[in-house]
PDB file of N, CA and C in Angstrom:
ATOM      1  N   UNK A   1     -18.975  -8.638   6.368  1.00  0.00           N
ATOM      2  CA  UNK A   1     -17.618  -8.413   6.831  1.00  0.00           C
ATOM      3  C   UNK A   1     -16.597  -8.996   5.858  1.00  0.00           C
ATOM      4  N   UNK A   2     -16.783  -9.941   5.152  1.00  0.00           N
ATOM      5  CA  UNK A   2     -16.076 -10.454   4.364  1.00  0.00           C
ATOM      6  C   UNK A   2     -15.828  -9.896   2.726  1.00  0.00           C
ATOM      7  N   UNK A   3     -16.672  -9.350   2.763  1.00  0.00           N
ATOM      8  CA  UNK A   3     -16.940  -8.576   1.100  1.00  0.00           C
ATOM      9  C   UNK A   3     -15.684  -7.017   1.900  1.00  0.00           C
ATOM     10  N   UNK A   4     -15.958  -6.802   3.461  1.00  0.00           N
ATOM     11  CA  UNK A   4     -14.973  -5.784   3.386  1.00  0.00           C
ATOM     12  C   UNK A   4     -13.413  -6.295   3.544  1.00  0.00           C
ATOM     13  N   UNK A   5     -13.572  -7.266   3.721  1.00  0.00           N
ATOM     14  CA  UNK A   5     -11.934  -7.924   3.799  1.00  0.00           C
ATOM     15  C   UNK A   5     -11.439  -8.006   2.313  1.00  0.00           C
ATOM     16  N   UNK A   6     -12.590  -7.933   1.584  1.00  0.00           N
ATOM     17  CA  UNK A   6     -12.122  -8.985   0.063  1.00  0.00           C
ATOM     18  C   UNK A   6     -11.970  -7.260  -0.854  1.00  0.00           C
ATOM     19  N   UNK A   7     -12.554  -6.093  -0.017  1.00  0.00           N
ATOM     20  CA  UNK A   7     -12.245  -5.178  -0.882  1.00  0.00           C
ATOM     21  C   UNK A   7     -10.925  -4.382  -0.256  1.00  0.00           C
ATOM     22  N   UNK A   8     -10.623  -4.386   1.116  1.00  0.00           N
ATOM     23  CA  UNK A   8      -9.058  -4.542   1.725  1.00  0.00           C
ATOM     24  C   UNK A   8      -8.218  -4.599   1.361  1.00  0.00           C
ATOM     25  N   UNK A   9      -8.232  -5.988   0.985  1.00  0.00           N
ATOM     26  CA  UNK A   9      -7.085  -6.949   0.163  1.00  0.00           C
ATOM     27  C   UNK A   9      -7.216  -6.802  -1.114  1.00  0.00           C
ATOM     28  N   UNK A  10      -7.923  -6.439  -1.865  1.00  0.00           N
ATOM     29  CA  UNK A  10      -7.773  -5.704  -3.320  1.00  0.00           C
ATOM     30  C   UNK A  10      -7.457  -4.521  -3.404  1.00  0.00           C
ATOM     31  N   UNK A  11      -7.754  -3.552  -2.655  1.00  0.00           N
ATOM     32  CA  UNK A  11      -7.332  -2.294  -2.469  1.00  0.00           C
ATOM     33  C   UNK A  11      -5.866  -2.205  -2.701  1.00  0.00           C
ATOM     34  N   UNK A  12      -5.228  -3.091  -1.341  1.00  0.00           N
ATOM     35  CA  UNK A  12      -3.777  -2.720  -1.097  1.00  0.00           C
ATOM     36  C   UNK A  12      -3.129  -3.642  -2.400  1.00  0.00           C
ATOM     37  N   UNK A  13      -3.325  -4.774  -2.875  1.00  0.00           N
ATOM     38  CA  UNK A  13      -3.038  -5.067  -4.130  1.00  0.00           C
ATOM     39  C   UNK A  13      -2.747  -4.131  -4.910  1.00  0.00           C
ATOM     40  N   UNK A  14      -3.628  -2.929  -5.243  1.00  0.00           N
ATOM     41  CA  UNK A  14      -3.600  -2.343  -6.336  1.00  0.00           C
ATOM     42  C   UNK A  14      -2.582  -1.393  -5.973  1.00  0.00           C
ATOM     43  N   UNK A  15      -3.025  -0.851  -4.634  1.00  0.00           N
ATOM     44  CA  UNK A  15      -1.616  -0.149  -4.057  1.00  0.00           C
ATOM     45  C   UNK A  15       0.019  -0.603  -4.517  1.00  0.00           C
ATOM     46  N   UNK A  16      -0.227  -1.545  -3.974  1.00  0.00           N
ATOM     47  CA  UNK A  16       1.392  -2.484  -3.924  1.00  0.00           C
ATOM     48  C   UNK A  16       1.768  -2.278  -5.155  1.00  0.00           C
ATOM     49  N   UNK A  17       0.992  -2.739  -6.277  1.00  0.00           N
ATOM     50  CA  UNK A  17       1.165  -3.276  -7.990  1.00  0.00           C
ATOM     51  C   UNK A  17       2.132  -1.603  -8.197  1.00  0.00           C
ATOM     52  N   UNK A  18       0.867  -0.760  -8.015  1.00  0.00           N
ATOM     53  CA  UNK A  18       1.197   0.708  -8.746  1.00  0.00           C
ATOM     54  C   UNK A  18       2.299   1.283  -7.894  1.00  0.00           C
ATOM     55  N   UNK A  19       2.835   1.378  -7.384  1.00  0.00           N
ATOM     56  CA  UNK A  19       3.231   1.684  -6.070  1.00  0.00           C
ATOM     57  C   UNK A  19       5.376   1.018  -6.407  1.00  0.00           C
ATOM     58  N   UNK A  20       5.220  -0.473  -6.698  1.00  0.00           N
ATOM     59  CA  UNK A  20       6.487  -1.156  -6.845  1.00  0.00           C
ATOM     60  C   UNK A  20       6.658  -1.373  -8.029  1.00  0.00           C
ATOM     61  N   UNK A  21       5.483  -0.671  -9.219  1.00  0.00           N
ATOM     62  CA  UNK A  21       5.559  -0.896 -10.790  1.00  0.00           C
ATOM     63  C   UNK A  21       6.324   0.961 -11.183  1.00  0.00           C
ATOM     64  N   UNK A  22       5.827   1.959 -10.360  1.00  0.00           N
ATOM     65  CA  UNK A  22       6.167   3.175 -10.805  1.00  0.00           C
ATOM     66  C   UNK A  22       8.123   3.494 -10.498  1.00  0.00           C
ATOM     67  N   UNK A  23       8.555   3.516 -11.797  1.00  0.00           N
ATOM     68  CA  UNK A  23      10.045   3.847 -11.473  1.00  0.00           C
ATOM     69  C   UNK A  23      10.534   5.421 -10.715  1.00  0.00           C
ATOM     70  N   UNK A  24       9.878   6.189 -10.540  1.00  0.00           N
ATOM     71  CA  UNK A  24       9.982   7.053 -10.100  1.00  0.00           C
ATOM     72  C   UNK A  24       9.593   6.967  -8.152  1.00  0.00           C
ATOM     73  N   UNK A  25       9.090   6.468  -7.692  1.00  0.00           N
ATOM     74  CA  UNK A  25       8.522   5.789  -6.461  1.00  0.00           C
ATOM     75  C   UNK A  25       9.812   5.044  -6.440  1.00  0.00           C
ATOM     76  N   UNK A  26       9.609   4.171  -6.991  1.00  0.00           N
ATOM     77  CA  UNK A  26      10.788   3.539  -6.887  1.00  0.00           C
ATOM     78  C   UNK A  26      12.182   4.087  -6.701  1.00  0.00           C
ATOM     79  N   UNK A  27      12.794   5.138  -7.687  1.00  0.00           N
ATOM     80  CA  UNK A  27      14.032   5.947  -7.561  1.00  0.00           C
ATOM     81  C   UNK A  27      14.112   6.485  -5.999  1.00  0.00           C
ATOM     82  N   UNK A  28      13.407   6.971  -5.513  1.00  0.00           N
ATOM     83  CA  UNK A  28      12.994   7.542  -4.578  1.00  0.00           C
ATOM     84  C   UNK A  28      12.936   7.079  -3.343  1.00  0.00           C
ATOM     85  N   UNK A  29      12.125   5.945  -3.261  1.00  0.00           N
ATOM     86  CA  UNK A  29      11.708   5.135  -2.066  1.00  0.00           C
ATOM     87  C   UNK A  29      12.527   4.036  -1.819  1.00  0.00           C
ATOM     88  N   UNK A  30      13.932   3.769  -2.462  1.00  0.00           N
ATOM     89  CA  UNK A  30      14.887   2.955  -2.629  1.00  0.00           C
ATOM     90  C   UNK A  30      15.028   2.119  -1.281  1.00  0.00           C
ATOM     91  N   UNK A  31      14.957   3.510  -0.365  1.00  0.00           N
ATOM     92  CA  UNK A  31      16.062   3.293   1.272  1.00  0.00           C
ATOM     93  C   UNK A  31      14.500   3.337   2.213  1.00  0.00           C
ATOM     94  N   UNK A  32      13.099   3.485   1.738  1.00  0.00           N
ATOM     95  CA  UNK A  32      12.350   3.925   2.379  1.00  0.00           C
ATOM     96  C   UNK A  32      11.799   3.009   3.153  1.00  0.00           C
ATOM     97  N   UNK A  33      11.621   3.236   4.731  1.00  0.00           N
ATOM     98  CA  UNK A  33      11.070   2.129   5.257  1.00  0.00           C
ATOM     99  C   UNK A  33      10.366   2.888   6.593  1.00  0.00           C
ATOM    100  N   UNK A  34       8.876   2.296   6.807  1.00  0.00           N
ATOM    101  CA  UNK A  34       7.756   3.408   7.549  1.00  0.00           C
ATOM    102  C   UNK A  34       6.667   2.269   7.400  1.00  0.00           C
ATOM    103  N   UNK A  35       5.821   2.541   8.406  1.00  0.00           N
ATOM    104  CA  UNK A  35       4.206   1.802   8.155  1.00  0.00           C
ATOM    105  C   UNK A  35       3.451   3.303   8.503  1.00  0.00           C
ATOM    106  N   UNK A  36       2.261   2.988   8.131  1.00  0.00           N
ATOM    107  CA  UNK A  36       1.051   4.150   7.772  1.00  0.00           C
ATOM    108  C   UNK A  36      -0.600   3.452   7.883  1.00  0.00           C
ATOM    109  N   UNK A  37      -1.342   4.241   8.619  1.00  0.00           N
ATOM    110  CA  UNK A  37      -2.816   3.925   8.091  1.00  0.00           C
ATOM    111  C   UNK A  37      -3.228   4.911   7.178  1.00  0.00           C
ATOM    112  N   UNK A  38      -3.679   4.255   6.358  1.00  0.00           N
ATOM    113  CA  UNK A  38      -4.869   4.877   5.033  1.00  0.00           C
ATOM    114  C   UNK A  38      -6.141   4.718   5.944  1.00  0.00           C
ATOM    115  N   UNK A  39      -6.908   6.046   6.080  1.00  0.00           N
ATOM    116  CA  UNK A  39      -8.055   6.170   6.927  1.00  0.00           C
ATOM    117  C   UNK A  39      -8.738   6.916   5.961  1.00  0.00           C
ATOM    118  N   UNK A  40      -9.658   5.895   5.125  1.00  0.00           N
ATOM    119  CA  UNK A  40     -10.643   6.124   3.888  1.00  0.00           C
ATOM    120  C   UNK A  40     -11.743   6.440   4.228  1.00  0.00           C
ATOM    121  N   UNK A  41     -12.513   6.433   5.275  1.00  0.00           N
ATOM    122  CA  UNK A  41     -13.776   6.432   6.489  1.00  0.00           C
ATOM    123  C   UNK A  41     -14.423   5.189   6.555  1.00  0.00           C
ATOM    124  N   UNK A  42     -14.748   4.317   5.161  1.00  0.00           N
ATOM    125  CA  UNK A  42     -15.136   3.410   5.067  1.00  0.00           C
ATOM    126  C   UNK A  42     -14.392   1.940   5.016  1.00  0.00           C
ATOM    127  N   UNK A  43     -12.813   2.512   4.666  1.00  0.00           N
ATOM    128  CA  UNK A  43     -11.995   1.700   4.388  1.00  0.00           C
ATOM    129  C   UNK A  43     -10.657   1.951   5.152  1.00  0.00           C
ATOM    130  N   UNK A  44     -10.003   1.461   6.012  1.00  0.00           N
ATOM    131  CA  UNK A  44      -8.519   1.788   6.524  1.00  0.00           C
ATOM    132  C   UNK A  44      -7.966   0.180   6.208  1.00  0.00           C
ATOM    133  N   UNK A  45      -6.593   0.984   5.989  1.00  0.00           N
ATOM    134  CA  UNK A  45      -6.049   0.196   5.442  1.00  0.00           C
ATOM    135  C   UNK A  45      -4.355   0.104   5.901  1.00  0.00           C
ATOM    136  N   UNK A  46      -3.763  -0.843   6.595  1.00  0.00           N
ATOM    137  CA  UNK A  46      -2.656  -0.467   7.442  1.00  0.00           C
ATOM    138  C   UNK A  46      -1.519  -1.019   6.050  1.00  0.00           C
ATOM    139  N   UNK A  47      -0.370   0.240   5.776  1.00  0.00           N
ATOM    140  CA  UNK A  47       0.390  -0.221   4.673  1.00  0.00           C
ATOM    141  C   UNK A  47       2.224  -0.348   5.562  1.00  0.00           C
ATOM    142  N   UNK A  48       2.610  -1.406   5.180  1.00  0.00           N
ATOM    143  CA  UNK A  48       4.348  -1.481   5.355  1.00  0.00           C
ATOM    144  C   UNK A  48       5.211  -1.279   4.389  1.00  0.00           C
ATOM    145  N   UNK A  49       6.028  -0.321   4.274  1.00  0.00           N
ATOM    146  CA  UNK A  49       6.754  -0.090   3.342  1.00  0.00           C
ATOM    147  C   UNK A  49       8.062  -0.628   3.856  1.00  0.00           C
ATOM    148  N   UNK A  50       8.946  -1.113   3.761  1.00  0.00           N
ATOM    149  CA  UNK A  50      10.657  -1.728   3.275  1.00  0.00           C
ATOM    150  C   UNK A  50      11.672  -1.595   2.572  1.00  0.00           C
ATOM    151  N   UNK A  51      12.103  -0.212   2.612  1.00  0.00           N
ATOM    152  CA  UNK A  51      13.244  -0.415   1.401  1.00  0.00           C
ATOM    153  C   UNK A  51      12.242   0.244   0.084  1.00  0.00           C
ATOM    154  N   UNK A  52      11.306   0.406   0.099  1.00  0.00           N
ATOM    155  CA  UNK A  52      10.317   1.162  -1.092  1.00  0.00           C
ATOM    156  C   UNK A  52       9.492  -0.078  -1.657  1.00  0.00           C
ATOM    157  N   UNK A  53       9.572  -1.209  -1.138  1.00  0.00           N
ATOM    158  CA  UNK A  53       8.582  -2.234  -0.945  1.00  0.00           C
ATOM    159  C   UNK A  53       7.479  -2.380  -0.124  1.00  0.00           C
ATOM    160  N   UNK A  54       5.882  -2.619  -0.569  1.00  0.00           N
ATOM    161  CA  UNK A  54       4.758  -2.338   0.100  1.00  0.00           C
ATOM    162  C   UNK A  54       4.666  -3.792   0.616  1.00  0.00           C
TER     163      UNK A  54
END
C-alpha cells in the first residue's frame, strides 16, 4: 500500500511540475479553478486546480 501512495504522490508531482511549468496552460488556466479524479484503473488520483494552480 505504501509503494502505491509513494507512486500517487509522484505521479501528481509530475503533474503539478508540467502542468504550472507549461506557459500555455498557464495563459489559459489563469482564472481556472475545478477539482477532478484521474481514474487510471490502477491509479486514481484526486487533482485541485486554483487559479491554474495544481
Amino acid at each position: 500500500m505504501a509503494d502505491m501512495a509513494q507512486q500517487r504522490a509522484a505521479w501528481a508531482e509530475k503533474f503539478r511540475a508540467a502542468t504550472e511549468s507549461d506557459p500555455i496552460i498557464q495563459c489559459y488556466a489563469k482564472y481556472y479553478t475545478c477539482d477532478f479524479l484521474l481514474d487510471m484503473e490502477a491509479l486514481r488520483v484526486g487533482v485541485q486546480m486554483r487559479d491554474g494552480r495544481v
